[in-house]
Protein backbone atom coordinates (compact mmCIF):
# COMPACT_ATOMS: atom_id res chain seq x y z
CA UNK A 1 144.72 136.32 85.97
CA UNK A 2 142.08 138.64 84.66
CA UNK A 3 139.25 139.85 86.11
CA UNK A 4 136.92 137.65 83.83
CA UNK A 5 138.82 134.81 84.83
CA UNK A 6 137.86 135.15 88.71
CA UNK A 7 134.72 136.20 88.13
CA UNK A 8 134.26 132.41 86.41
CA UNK A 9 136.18 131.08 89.21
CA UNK A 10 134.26 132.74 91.94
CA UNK A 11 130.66 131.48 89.89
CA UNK A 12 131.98 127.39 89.22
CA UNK A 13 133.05 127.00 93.27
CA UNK A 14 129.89 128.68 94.14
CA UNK A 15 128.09 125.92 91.75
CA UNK A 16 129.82 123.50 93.32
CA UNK A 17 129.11 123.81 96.63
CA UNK A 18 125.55 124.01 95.61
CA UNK A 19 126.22 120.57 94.29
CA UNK A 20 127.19 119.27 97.28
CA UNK A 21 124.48 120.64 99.45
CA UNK A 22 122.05 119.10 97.44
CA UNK A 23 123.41 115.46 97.33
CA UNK A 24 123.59 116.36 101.17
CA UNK A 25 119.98 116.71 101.33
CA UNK A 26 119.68 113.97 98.83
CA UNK A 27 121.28 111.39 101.06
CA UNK A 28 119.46 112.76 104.00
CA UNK A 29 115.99 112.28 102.29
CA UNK A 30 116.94 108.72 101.17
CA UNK A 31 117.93 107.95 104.96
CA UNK A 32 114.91 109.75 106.36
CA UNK A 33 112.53 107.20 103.62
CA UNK A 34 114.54 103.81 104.67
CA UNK A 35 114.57 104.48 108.22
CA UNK A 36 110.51 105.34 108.30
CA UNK A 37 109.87 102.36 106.05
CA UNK A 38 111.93 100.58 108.58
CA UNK A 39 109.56 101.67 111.54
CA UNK A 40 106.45 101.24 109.16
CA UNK A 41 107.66 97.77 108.59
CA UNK A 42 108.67 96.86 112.39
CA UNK A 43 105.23 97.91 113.44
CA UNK A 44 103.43 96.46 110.72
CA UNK A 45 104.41 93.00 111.61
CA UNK A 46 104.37 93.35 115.24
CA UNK A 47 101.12 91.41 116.25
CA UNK A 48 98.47 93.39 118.39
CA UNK A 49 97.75 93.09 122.13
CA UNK A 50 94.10 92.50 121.95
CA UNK A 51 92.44 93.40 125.72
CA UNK A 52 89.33 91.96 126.21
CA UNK A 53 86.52 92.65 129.34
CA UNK A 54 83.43 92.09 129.55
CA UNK A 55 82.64 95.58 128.52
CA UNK A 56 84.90 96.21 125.82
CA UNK A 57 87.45 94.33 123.10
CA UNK A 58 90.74 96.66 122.27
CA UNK A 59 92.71 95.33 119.77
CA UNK A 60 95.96 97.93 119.78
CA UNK A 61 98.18 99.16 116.97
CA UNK A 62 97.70 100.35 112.99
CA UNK A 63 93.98 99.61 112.36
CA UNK A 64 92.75 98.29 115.90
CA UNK A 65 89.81 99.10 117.14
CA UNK A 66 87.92 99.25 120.48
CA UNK A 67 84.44 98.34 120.94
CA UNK A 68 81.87 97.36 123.52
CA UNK A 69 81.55 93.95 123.35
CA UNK A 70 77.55 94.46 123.27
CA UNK A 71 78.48 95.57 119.89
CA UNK A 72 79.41 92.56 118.64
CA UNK A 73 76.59 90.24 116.74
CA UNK A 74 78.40 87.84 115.27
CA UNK A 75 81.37 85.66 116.53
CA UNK A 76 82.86 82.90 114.73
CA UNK A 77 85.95 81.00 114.73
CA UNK A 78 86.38 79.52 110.50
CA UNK A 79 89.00 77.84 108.76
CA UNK A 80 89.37 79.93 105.69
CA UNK A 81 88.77 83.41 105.17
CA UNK A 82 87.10 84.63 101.70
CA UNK A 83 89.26 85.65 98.75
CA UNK A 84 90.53 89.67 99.07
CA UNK A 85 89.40 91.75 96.54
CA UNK A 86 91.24 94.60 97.03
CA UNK A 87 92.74 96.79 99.80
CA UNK A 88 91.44 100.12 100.39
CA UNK A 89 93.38 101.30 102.99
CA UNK A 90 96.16 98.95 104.99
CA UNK A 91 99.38 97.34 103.95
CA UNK A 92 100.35 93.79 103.04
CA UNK A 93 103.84 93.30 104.30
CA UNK A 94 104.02 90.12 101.51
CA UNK A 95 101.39 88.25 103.18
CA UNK A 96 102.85 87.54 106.53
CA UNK A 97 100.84 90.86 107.88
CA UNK A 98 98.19 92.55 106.40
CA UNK A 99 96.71 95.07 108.25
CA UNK A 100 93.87 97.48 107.14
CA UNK A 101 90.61 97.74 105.63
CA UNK A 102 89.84 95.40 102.76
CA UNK A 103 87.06 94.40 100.49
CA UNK A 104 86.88 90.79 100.75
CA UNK A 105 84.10 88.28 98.98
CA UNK A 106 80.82 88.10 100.54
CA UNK A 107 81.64 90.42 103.56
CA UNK A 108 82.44 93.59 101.92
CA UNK A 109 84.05 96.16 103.90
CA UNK A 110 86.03 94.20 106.73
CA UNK A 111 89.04 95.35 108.96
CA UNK A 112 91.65 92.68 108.77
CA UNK A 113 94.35 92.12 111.25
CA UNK A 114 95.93 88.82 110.48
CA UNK A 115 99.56 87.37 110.57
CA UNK A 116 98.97 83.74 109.09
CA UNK A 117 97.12 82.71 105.61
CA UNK A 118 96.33 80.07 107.32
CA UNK A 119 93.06 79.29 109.97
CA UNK A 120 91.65 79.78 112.37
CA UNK A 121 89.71 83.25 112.20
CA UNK A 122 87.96 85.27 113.89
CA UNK A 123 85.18 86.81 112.46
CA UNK A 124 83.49 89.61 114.43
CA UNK A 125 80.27 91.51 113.08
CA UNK A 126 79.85 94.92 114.70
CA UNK A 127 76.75 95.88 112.85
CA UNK A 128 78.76 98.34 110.20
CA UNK A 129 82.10 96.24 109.90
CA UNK A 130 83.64 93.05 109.78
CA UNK A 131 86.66 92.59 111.98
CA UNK A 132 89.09 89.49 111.50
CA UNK A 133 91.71 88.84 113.08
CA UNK A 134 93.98 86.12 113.51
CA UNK A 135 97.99 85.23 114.83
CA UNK A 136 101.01 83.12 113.45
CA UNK A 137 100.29 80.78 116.11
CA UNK A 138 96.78 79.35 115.83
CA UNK A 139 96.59 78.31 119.35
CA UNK A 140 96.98 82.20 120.08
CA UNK A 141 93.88 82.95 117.80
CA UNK A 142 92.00 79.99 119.55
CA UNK A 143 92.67 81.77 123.29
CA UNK A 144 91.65 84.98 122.41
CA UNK A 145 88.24 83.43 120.46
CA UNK A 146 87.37 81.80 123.85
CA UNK A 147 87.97 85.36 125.80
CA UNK A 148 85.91 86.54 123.31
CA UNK A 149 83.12 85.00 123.23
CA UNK A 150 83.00 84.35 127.21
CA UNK A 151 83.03 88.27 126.78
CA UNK A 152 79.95 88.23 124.70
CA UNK A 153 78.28 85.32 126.72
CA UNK A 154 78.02 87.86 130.00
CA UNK A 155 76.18 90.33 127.93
């Protein structure tokens, strides 16, 4: 063997292992996206824990909120909630949990917490947002409306 003929050697295992450092990063990358869409995904459709006083309402996780509940000027509990007109900010987890800030008919701006396209909702006014929320379960929605507004009935 001449000493061309290592050289080339030498040069094609050194692009080789190259090669396999980068698919080694590749696959680590690819791992490293499914397994934070995986945690982006498990708390995305994990339903808050809303803690309400009669000082405040905390509603935990991606896009909760706390607030005094002197804050709040309107409370309803409706049926239907107006047609989404886009998402600003949030995710959409197919329907079954959207989470974020939204631009819905009529309201405008709103934060929107809600596992069910189906009623009830709650519809809170805070003066410079609308905040609905709502569960899978509408009894659950219907509890934490009641908490609610005895909250805003001792202000």
């Amino acid at each position: 063997m001449d000493n061309n003929q290592t050289v080339m050697k030498k040069i094609n295992t050194n692009k080789q292992a190259t090669n396999g450092q980068k698919k080694k990063i590749r696959y680590m990358v690819n791992i490293a996206v499914v397994i934070a869409l995986a945690i982006l995904f498990f708390i995305g459709t994990r339903p808050p824990q809303v803690e309400v006083t009669e000082n405040y309402v905390k509603i935990s996780g991606m896009y909760g909120v706390e607030l005094p509940t002197k804050d709040i000027q309107t409370l309803e509990l409706r049926d239907t909630m107006p047609k989404i007109q886009a998402r600003t900010n949030g995710m959409d987890l197919f329907g079954f949990a959207r989470r974020g800030i939204y631009q819905l008919e009529g309201l405008g701006r709103t934060r929107l917490i809600s596992f069910s396209y189906g009623g009830p909702f709650i519809f809170m006014y805070t003066g410079n947002e609308w905040i609905i929320i709502n569960f899978k379960n509408p009894a659950d929605t219907e509890d934490l409306f009641y908490k609610l507004e005895q909250a805003a009935a001792g202000q």
